[in-house]
Each structure stands twice: as structure tokens, then as C-alpha cells.
Protein backbone atom coordinates (compact mmCIF):
# COMPACT_ATOMS: atom_id res chain seq x y z
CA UNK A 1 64.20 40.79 -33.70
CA UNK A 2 64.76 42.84 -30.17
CA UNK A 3 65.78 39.59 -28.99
CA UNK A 4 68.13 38.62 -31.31
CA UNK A 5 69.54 42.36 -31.19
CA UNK A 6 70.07 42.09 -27.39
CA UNK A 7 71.84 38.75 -26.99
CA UNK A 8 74.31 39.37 -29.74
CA UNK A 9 75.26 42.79 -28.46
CA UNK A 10 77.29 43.01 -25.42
CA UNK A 11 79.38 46.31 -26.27
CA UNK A 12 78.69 49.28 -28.53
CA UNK A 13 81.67 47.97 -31.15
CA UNK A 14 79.64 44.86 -31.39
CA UNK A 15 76.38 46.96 -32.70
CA UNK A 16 76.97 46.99 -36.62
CA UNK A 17 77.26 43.27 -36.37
CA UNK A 18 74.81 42.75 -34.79
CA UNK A 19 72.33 44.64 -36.76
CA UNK A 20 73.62 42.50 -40.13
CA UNK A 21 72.98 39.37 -38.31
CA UNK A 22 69.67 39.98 -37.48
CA UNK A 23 68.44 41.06 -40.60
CA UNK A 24 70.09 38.62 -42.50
CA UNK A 25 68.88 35.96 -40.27
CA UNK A 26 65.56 37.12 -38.45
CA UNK A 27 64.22 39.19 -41.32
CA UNK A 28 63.46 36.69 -43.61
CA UNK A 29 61.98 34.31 -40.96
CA UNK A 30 59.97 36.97 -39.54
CA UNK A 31 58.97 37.72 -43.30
CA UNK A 32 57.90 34.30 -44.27
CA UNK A 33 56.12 34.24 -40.68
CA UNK A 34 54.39 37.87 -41.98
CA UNK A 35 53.20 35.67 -45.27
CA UNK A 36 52.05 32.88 -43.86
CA UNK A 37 50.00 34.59 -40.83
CA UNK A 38 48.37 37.08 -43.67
CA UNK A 39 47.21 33.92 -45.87
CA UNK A 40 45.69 32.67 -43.09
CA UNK A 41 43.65 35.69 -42.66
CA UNK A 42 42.49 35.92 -46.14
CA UNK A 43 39.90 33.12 -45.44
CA UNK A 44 37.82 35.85 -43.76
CA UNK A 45 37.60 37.68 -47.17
CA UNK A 46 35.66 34.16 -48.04
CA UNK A 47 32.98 35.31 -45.38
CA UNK A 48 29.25 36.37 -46.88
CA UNK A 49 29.37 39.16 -44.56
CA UNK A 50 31.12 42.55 -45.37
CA UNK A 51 32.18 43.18 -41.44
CA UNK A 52 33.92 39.89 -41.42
CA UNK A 53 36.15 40.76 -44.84
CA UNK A 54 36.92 44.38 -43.43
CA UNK A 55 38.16 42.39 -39.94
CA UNK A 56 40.34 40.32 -42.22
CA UNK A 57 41.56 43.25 -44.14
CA UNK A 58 42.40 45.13 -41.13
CA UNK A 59 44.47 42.20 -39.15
CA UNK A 60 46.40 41.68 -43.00
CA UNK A 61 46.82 45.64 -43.36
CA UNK A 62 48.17 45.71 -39.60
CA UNK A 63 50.38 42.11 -39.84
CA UNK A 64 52.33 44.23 -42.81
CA UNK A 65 52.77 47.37 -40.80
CA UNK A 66 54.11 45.62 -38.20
CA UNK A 67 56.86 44.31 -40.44
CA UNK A 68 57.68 47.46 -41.93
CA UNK A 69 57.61 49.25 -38.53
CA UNK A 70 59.91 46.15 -37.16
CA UNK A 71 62.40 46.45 -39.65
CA UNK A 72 62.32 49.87 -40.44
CA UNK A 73 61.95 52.01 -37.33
CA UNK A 74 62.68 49.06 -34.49
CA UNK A 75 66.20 47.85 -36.16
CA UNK A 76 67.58 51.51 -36.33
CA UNK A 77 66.34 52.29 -33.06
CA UNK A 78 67.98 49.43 -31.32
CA UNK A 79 71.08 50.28 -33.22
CA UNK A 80 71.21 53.85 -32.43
CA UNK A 81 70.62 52.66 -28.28
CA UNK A 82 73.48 50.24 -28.78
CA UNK A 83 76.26 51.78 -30.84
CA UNK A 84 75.56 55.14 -28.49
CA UNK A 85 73.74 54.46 -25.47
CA UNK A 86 74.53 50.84 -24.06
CA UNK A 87 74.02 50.17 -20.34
CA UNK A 88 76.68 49.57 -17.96
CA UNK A 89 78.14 45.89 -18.05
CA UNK A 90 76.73 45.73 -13.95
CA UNK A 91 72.81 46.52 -15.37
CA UNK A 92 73.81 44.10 -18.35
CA UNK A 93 75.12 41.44 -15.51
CA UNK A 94 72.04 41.86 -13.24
CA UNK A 95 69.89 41.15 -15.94
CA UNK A 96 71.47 38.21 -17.56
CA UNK A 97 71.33 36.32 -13.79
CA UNK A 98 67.18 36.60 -14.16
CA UNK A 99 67.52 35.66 -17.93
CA UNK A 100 69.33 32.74 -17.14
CA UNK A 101 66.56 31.73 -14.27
CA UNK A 102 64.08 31.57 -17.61
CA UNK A 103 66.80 29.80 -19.58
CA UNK A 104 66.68 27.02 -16.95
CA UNK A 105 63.19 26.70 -17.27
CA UNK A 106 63.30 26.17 -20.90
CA UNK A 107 65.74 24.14 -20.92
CA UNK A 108 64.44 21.75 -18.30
CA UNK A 109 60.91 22.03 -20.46
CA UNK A 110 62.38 20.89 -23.21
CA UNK A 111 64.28 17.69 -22.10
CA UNK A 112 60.79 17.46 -20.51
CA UNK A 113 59.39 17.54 -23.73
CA UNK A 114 61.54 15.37 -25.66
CA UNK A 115 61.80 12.67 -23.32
CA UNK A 116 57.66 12.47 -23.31
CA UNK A 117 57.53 13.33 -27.06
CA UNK A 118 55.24 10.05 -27.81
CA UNK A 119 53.06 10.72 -24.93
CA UNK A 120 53.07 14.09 -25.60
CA UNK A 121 51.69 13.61 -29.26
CA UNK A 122 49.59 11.13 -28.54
CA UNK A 123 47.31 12.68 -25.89
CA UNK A 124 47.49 16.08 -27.93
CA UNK A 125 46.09 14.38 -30.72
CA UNK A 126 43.38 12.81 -28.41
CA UNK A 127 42.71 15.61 -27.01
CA UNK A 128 41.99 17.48 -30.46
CA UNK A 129 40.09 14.65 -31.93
CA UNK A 130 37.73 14.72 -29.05
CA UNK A 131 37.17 18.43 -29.21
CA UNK A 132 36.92 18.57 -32.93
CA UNK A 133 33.77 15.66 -32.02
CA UNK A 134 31.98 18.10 -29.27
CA UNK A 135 32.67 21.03 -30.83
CA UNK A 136 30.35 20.03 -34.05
CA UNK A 137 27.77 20.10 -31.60
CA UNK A 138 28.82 23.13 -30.01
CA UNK A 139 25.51 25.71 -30.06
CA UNK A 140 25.94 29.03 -31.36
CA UNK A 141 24.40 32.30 -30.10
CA UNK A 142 22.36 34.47 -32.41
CA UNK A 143 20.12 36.33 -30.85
CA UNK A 144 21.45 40.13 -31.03
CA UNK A 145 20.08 41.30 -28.23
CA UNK A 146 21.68 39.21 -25.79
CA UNK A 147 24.93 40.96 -27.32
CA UNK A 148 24.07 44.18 -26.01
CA UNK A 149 24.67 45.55 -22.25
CA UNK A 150 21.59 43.72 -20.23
CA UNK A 151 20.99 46.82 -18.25
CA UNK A 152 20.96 49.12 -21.03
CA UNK A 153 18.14 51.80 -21.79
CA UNK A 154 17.77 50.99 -24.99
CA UNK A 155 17.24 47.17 -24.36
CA UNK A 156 14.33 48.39 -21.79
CA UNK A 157 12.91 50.67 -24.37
CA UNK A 158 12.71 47.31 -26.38
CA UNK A 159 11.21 45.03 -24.25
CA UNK A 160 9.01 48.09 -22.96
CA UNK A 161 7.47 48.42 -26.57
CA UNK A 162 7.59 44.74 -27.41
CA UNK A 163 4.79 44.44 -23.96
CA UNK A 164 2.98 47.35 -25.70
CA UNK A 165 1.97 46.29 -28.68
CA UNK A 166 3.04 42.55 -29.18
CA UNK A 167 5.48 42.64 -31.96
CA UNK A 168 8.60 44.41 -32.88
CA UNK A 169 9.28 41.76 -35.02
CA UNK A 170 8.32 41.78 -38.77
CA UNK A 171 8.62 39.83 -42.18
CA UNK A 172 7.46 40.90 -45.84
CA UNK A 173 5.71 39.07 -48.36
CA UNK A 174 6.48 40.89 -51.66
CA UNK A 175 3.77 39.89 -54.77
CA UNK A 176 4.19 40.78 -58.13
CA UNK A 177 2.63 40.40 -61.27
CA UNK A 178 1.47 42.39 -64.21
CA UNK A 179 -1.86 43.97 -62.39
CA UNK A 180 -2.16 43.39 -58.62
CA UNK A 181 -5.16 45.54 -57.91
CA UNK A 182 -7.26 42.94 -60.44
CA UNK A 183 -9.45 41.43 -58.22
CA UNK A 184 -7.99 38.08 -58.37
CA UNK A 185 -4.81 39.41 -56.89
CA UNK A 186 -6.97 41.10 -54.28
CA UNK A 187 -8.72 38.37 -53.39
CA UNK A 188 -5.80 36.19 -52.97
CA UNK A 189 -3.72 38.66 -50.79
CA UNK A 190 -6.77 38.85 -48.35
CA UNK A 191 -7.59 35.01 -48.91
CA UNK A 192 -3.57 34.57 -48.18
CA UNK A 193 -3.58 36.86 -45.31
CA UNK A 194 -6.38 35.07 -43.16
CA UNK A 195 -4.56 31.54 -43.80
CA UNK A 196 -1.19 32.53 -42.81
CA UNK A 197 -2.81 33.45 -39.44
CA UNK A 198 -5.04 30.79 -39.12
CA UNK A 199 -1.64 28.18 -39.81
CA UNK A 200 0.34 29.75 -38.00
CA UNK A 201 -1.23 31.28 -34.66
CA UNK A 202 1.71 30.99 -32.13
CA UNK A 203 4.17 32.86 -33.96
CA UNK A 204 1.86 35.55 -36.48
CA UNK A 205 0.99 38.75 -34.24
CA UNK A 206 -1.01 40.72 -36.80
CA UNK A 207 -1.24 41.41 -41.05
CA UNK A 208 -1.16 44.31 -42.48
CA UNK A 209 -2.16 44.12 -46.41
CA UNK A 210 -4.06 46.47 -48.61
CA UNK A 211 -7.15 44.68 -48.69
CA UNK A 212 -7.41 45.30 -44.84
CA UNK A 213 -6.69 48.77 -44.76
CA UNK A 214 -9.11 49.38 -47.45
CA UNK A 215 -11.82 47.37 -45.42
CA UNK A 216 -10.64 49.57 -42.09
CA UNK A 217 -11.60 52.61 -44.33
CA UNK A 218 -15.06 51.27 -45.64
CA UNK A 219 -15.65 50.12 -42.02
CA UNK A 220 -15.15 53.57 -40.84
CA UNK A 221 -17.02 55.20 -43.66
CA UNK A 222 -20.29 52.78 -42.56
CA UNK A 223 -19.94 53.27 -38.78
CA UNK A 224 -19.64 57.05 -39.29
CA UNK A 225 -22.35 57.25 -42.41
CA UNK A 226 -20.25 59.30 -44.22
CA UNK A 227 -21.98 61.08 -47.30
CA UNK A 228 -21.43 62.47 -50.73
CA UNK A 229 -19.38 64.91 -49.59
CA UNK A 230 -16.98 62.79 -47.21
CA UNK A 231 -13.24 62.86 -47.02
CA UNK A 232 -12.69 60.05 -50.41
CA UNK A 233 -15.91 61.60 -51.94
CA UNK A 234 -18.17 58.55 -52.47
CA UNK A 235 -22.02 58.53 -51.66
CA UNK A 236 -22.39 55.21 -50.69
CA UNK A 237 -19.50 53.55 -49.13
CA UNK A 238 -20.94 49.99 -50.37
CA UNK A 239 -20.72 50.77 -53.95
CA UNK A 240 -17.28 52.30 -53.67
CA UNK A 241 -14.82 50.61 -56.33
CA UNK A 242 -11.49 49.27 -54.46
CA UNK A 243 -9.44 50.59 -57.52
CA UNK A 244 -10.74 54.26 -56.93
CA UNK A 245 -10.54 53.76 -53.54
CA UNK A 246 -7.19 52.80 -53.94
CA UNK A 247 -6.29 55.73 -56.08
CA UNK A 248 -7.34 58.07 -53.69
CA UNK A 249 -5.42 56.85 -50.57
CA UNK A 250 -2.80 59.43 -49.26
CA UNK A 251 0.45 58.55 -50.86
CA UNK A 252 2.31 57.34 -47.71
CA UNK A 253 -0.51 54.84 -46.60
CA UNK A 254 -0.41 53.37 -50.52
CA UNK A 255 3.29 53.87 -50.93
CA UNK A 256 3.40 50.97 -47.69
CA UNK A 257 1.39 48.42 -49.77
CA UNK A 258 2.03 48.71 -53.52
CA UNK A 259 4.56 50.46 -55.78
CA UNK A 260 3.86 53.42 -57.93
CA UNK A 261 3.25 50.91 -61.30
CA UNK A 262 0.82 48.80 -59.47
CA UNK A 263 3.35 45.59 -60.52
CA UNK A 264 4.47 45.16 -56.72
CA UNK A 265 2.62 44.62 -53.75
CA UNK A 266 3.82 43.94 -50.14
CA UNK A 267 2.25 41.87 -46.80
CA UNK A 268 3.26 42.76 -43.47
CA UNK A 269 3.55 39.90 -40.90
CA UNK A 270 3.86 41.00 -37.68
CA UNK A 271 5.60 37.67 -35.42
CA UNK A 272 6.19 37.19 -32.13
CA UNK A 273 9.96 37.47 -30.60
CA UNK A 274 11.91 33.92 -31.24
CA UNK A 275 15.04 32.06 -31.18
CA UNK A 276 16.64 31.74 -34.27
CA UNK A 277 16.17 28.67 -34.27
CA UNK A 278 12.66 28.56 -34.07
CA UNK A 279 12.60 31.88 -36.91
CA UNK A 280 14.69 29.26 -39.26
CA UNK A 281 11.96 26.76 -38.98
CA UNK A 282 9.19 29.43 -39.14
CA UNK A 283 10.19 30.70 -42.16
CA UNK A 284 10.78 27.84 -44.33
CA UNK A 285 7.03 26.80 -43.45
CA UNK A 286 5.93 30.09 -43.97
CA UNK A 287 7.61 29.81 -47.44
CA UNK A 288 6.17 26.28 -48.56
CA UNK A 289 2.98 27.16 -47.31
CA UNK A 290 3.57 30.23 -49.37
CA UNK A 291 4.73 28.45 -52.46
CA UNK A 292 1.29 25.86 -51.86
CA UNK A 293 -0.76 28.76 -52.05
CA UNK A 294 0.14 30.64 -54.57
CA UNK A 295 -1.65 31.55 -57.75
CA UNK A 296 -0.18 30.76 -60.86
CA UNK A 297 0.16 34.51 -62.54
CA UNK A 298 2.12 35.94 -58.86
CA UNK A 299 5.77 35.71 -58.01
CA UNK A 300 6.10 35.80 -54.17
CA UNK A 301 9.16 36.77 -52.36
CA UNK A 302 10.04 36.57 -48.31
CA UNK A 303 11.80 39.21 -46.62
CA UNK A 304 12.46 41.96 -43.83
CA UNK A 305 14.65 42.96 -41.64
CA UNK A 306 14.02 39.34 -39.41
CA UNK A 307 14.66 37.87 -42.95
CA UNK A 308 17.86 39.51 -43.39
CA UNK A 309 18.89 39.17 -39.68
CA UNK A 310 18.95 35.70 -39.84
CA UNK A 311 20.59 35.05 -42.90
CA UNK A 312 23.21 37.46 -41.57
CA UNK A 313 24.11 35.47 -38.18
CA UNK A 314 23.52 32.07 -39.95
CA UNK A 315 26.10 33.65 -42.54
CA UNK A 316 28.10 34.93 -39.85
CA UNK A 317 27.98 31.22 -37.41
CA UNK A 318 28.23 28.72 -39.92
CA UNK A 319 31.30 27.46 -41.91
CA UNK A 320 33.70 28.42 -39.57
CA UNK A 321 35.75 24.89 -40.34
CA UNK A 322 35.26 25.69 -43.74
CA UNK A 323 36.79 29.08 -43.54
CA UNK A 324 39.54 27.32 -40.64
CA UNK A 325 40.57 24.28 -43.04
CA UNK A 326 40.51 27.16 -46.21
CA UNK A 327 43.35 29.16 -44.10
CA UNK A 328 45.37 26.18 -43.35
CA UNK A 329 45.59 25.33 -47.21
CA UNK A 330 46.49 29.01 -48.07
CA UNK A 331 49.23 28.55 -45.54
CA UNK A 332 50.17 25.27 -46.53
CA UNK A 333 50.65 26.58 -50.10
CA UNK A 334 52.20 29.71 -49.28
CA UNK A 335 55.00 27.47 -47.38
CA UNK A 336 54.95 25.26 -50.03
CA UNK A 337 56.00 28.42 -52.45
CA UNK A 338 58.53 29.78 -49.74
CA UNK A 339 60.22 26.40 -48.53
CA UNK A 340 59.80 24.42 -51.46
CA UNK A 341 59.67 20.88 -49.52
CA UNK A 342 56.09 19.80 -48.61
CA UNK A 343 57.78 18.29 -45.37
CA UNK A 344 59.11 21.65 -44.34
CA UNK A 345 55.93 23.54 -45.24
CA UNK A 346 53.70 21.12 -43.41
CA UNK A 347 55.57 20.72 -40.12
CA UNK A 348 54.75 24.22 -37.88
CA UNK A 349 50.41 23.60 -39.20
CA UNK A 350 50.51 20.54 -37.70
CA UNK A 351 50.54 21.68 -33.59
CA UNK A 352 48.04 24.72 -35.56
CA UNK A 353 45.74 22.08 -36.37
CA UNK A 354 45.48 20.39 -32.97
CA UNK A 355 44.48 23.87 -31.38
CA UNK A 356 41.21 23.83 -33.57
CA UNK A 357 40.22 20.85 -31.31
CA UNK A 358 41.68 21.98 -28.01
CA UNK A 359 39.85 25.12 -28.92
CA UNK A 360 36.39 23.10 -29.19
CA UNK A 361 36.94 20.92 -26.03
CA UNK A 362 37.71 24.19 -23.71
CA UNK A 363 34.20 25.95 -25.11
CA UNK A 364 32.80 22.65 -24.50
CA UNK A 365 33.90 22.12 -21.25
CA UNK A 366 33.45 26.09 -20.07
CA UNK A 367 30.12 25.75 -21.93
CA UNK A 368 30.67 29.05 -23.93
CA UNK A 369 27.99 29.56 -26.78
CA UNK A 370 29.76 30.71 -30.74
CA UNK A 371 28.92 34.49 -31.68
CA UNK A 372 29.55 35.79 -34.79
CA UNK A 373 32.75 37.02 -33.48
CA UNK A 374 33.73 33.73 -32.14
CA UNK A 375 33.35 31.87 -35.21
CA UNK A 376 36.28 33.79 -36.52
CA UNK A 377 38.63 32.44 -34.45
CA UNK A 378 39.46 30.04 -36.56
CA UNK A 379 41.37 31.40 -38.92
CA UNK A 380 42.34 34.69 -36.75
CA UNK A 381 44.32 31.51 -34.28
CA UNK A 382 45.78 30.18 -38.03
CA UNK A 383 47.76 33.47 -38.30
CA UNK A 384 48.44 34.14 -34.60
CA UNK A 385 49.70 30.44 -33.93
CA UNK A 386 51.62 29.90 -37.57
CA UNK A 387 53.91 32.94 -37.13
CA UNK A 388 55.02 31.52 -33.51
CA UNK A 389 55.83 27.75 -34.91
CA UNK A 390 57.47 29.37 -37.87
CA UNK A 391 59.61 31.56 -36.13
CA UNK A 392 60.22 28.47 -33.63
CA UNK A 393 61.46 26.00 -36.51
CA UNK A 394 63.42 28.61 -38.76
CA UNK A 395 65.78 28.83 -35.96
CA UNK A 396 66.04 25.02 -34.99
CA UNK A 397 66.72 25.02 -38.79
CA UNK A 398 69.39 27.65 -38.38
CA UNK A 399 70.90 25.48 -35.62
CA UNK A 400 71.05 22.32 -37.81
CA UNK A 401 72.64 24.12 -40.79
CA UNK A 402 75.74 25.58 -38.32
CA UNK A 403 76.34 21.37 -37.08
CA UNK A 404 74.17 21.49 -34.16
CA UNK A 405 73.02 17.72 -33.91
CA UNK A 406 68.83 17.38 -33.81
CA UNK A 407 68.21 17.27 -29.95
CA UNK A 408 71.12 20.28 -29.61
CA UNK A 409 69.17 22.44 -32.43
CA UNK A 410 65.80 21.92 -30.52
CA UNK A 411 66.95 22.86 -26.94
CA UNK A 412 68.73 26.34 -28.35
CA UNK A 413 65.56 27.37 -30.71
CA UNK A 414 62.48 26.81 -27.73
CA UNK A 415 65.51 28.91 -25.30
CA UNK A 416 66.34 31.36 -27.81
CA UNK A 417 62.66 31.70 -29.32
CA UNK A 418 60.49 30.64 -26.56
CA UNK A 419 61.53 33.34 -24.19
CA UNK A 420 60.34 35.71 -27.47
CA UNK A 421 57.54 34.02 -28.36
CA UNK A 422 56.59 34.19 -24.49
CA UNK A 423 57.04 38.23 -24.45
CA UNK A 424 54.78 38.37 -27.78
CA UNK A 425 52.44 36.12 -26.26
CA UNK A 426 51.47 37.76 -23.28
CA UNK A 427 51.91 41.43 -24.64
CA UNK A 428 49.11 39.91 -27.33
CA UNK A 429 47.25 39.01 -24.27
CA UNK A 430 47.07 42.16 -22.62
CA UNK A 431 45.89 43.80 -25.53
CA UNK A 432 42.97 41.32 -25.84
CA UNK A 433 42.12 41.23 -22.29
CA UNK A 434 41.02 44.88 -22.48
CA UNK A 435 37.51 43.41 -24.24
CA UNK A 436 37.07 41.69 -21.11
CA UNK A 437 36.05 44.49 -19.21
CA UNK A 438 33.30 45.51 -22.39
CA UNK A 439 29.93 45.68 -21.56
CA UNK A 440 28.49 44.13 -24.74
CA UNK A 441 28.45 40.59 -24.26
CA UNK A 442 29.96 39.38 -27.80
CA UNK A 443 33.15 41.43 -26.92
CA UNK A 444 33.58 40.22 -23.63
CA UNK A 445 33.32 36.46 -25.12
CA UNK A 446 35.56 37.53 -27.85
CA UNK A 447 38.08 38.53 -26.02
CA UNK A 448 37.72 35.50 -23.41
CA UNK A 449 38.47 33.40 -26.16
CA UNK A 450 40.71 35.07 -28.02
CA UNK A 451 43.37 34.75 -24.66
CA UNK A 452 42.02 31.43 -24.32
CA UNK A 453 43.49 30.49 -28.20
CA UNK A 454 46.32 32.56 -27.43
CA UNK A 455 47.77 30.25 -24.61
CA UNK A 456 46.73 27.05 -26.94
CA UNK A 457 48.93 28.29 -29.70
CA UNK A 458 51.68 29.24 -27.36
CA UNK A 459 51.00 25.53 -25.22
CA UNK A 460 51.14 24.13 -28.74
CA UNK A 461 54.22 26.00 -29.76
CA UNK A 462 56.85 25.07 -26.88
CA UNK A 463 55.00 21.34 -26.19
CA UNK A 464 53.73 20.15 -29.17
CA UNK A 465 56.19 21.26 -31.97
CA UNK A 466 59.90 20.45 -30.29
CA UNK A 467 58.40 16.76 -29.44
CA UNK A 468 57.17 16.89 -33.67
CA UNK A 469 60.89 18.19 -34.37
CA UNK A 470 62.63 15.28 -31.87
CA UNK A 471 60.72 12.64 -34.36
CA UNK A 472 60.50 14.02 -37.32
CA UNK A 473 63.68 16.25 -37.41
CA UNK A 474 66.22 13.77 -38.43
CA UNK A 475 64.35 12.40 -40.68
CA UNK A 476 63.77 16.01 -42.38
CA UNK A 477 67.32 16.43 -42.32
CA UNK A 478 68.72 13.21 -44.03
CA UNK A 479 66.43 14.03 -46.78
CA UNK A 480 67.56 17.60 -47.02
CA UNK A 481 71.27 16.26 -47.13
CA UNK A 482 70.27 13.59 -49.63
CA UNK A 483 68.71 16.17 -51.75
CA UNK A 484 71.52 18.36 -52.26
CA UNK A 485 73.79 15.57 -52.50
């Protein structure tokens, strides 16, 4: 909207115009790009994970305050510079010579572009279909502590600890039935306990159930030949009952093992550190050998905090095409609403599509490992790279509708709009590249290839769509005039 502002005013009688023009024509293009870029952020509300729906709220809430801030504060505030304070027609002729350097460029790009349009689209394509190919194979990066600063205290503390005693790591194995201090139940936690470690002795550290801690305190009772009078009051440690036993344990040691109705029961399986990978496949044996095990009257449930971190990064790394090809159709039908011509609504996706693939070929090629943030990028490069293309093809339309022929339309809307989309671009950019300099890992790589989607959709935007518009534009157009004839 600036831009438009600037290149129709040239003296302060010309400022009330001006301002008409460019909301009657830029507002509603830079509304329906507004709409379109927010649909494609609603597919992060589709994400399992609360932090991912808040990101997508956020970039929606702050798409719409843009808008409101562009038309409401940025309009009037050009207006007031222009109808009071223009600049001297010698600043105003210095800096249309170095516009007109950029305009040359454009212009010479575009010929460029529409003389290679075939070649153009068909490596593009290629070039997408290949990276679309590698990126399915593309690994992804879960482990959370390789997201935090390397040299951090806390990370030391961590490994520090982990030396110590052998296991930070833990899962639960939740039991529960109508009595689990029978002595079936007993018998089968401590019968349960000794298996898991005996199956699985590479990744299980230690177990902690009740039936152990109750033999610790018998053990102790023996080896220190306690008497009548000893700290749980039982003469003889051998006769001791486990339920009275059990009744008598301080509340925080029982309160670790069984519930206050004696329906619930928990394990503790101490594991060593793994890949999440190797967790995945370690706890869907753990669970069949589990299930295999179990006795007929218990209902047994696997969790923890390594439980719930992995389902959290698997939520967070997996179905990022789903939630990529879910933005393109909200876009696609939100055009569809707007334009009402599937042509017309399909058109500026189309060079958004292709940087999904170029997007998967460069983290390929650069060897760059998906993060939870990264596997939002996806439809965060939908709303980014839409509201360019749109803003690029409302004003070839606006070109076609005043006479200009096809080629004409194309060459003023990538000079007119490119140099803006440019400026947006690389302010966008900046912002981003601030991340770079983070030291947590997953922002660093966030931002790396945020910039690096940035200059896809902007590639895609000047390159791909004016060589689209050169083949498919007339064809557009003749149906158009058809239509309303």
C-alpha cells in the first residue's frame, strides 16, 4: 500500500487521490491476501500439540493486526506526509533515477522469464518432484536435549547425574484391579518385574515396585534382628503379613506405589538414555510383552514422562504434509469463495506448491534434520508465499481489466509488485534472521529455514508465477470475457 501511495503521488494536490485509489484498489487485494494467508495458518490449530495451535493463533491474530494497522494508521499517515509534508521535486528526482535502476532489472527479469517460461516450469516442477521424493526420507530430530545450548550448566548437571546413578530416564506401568495387595496381584508385579529385566537388559536400568521395597524392609529388619519393639512393631520379621506391612509404611513411600483405595498400583522402570527411535521400538515391546503377561483380572497401562515425551515430538514431527496439503485446501476454498472461478483461485497455490519440494531438496542437500519447529513450516510458507502471489496476480488482473494485452499486464505487475514484494521480503528476513544468533539449537534451525523458505516463495513469486501467467493468462482471460458475455 506505501508503494502504491508513493508512485501515484507526485505533488501534495495529488494526495486525496491518491489515497482513494489505493484503497479502492490495494485494500481489497491486500484483504483477500490477509484471508487467504490466515487459512493457511489454521492447519496448525489441526496440530495434537497445544504450543503448535497457540503459534498458529498468534501468526492469524498478528496477520489481522497488520491489516488493520495498514489501513488504519499507515494510509492516514502517508496522507498526512503527502498532502502537508512532501519532499522537494530534486529528493523526489534523485530517487526515481535509483528506482528506475530496479525497474530495469525487473523488467529485463521478466522478458527473461517469459521467453524461458516452458523451461522455467518444467525444471521447477522437476525440481519439486525430486525434493518432495528425498524429503519423505528426510530424518527428523527429537531428542530435546540436543535443542538446548551444548555448553549449558544445566545440560552438564544432566549428563553429570545421568554418570551418577545410571538413569534419568523413567517409564510407569500403572495396574489396576479391584484388590492389588491380594497376593496374586503381588506375586505377579514381582513375577512381572524380574521378567521385564531379564527381556530387556540393554535398555532396563533398575525397578522399583512395592513388592521390592517391602522385601528391602524385611531384608533390613533380618540383617539388623530387629525385635518386638522395632520401628513397624513385628517380633519376627518372617511372619510379618505384607498387607500390615503395607499399612504401616510412611505415607510418601506407599503413596509412590499404590493409591489410597488399594485399586491402583504403579512400576517404576528405570531405562537407559536412547534415541527416539530406539524408545519407539522399546516401548511397543515393552507393551506386548506386557499385554503377554498379563493376568486376566489386571488392566495395565504404560506411561511417564519418556512416554509422554515421545508421543509429544512424534505428535509434533509427523504429518507435516498432512497439515501442508490441509492449508493449501483451506486456501484453495477460501479463493474459491472470494474469486468465484476455480481457475482464478488455483493459479497463485500452484508456484506455493512447488516450494514444498524445493523446500525438501535444500534440507536434503544442506543435510538439515526436522525439529518440531521445522515441521511447521509447511503451512507457516502457505501463508507467507500465498499473500505475495496474490498480491502479484490481483494487479496483473488490474492491468488486463484497463486493456493492457497479457505479456503488457505481466511486465507492469512483477515491476510494480515485485519491487514491494522484494521490500516485504527482506524486511521478513531480517526479522527471522535474529533466531540465528539463538543459542538453542531448534531456534537457530528455525530461523535458518524459515529465510531459507522465505527466498523460495519470493524465487517462486517473480520466476515461477509470471511464466504460469504468460501460458495460462490468455486463456484465463477469454474465458472471463466469454463468461460475462
Amino acid at each position: 500500500m506505501k508503494k502504491r501511495m508513493d508512485r501515484l503521488t507526485k505533488t501534495r494536490s495529488q494526495a486525496k487521490k491518491s489515497l482513494k485509489i489505493t484503497i479502492q484498489k490495494m485494500a481489497p487485494a491486500v484483504l483477500t491476501a490477509l484471508i487467504a494467508t490466515t487459512l493457511g495458518f489454521i492447519a496448525l490449530y489441526t496440530s495434537p500439540v497445544p504450543m503448535i495451535q497457540d503459534f498458529g493463533k498468534m501468526l492469524s491474530l498478528g496477520m489481522i493486526i497488520s491489516f488493520i494497522v495498514g489501513v488504519f494508521i499507515l494510509i492516514p499517515l502517508l496522507y498526512i506526509r503527502d498532502g502537508f509534508f512532501r519532499e522537494s521535486e530534486v529528493k523526489i528526482e534523485q530517487k526515481s533515477i535509483s528506482i528506475s535502476t530496479f525497474d530495469r532489472f525487473l523488467n529485463w527479469w521478466t522478458n527473461k522469464v517469459m521467453m524461458f517460461r516452458w523451461v522455467i516450469l518444467i525444471v521447477a516442477i522437476g525440481l519439486a518432484a525430486l525434493g518432495i521424493v528425498l524429503d519423505l526420507e528426510a530424518p527428523a530430530e527429537t531428542d530435546v536435549e540436543t535443542f538446548m545450548p551444548q555448553e549449558s550448566e544445566a545440560l552438564a548437571d544432566i549428563n553429570y547425574v545421568r554418570e551418577v546413578l545410571g538413569s534419568t530416564s523413567q517409564v510407569s506401568l500403572i495396574y489396576e484391579g479391584e484388590d492389588i495387595l491380594s497376593d496374586s496381584t503381588l506375586t505377579w508385579v514381582e513375577r512381572i518385574s524380574e521378567d521385564i529385566v531379564a527381556e530387556f537388559p540393554n535398555e532396563v536400568v533398575k525397578i522399583q515396585s512395592l513388592p521390592e521395597l517391602l522385601d528391602t524392609i524385611e531384608q533390613e529388619q533380618r540383617s539388623l534382628e530387629i525385635s518386638s519393639n522395632s520401628t513397624y512393631g513385628f517380633e519376627d520379621s518372617a511372619t510379618v503379613n505384607k498387607v500390615d506391612l503395607i499399612e504401616l509404611l510412611p505415607e510418601d513411600q506407599r503413596n509412590r506405589f499404590i493409591n489410597t483405595t488399594n485399586t491402583k498400583g504403579v512400576i517404576h522402570i528405570n531405562i537407559e538414555k536412547m534415541s527416539t527411535e530406539e524408545l519407539e521400538s522399546f516401548v511397543e515391546e515393552l507393551k506386548s510383552f506386557i499385554e503377554g503377561n498379563r493376568i486376566g483380572s489386571l488392566e495395565t497401562t504404560l506411561t511417564g514422562q519418556s512416554i509422554l515425551d515421545l508421543e509429544m515430538v512424534t505428535a509434533l514431527t509427523t504429518g507435516r504434509y498432512q497439515m501442508t496439503l490441509l492449508g493449501m485446501a483451506l486456501v484453495f476454498l477460501g479463493l474459491l469463495a472470494i474469486y468465484r472461478r476455480p481457475e482464478k483461485a488455483i493459479i497463485p497455490l500452484l508456484p506455493i506448491l512447488l516450494i514444498v519440494g524445493w523446500s525438501g531438496l535444500v534440507v536434503y542437500g544442506l543435510g538439515i534434520e526436522y525439529t518440531p519447529l521445522t515441521a511447521t513450516l509447511g503451512a507457516l510458507i502457505i501463508g507467507i508465499g500465498t499473500e505475495f502471489t496474490i498480491l502479484l496476480m490481483e494487479r496483473y488482473y488490474e492491468e488486463r481489466q484497463a486493456g493492457a494485452s497479457n505479456r503488457t499486464a505481466i511486465l507492469i505487475a512483477n515491476q510494480k509488485i515485485g519491487k514491494a514484494i522484494f521490500a516485504s521480503a527482506l524486511t521478513t528476513i531480517g526479522g527471522f534472521s535474529a533466531l540465528l544468533f539463538s543459542d538453542f539449537a531448534i531456534l537457530s534451525d528455525f530461523g535458518m529455514m524459515t529465510l531459507i523458505n522465505i527466498g523460495l516463495a519470493l524465487i517462486s513469486t517473480i520466476l515461477v508465477l509470471p511464466a504460469l501467467l504468460m501460458i495460462v493468462g490468455p486463456w484465463i482471460y477469454r474465458e472471463k470475457l466469454r463468461q460475462s458475455i
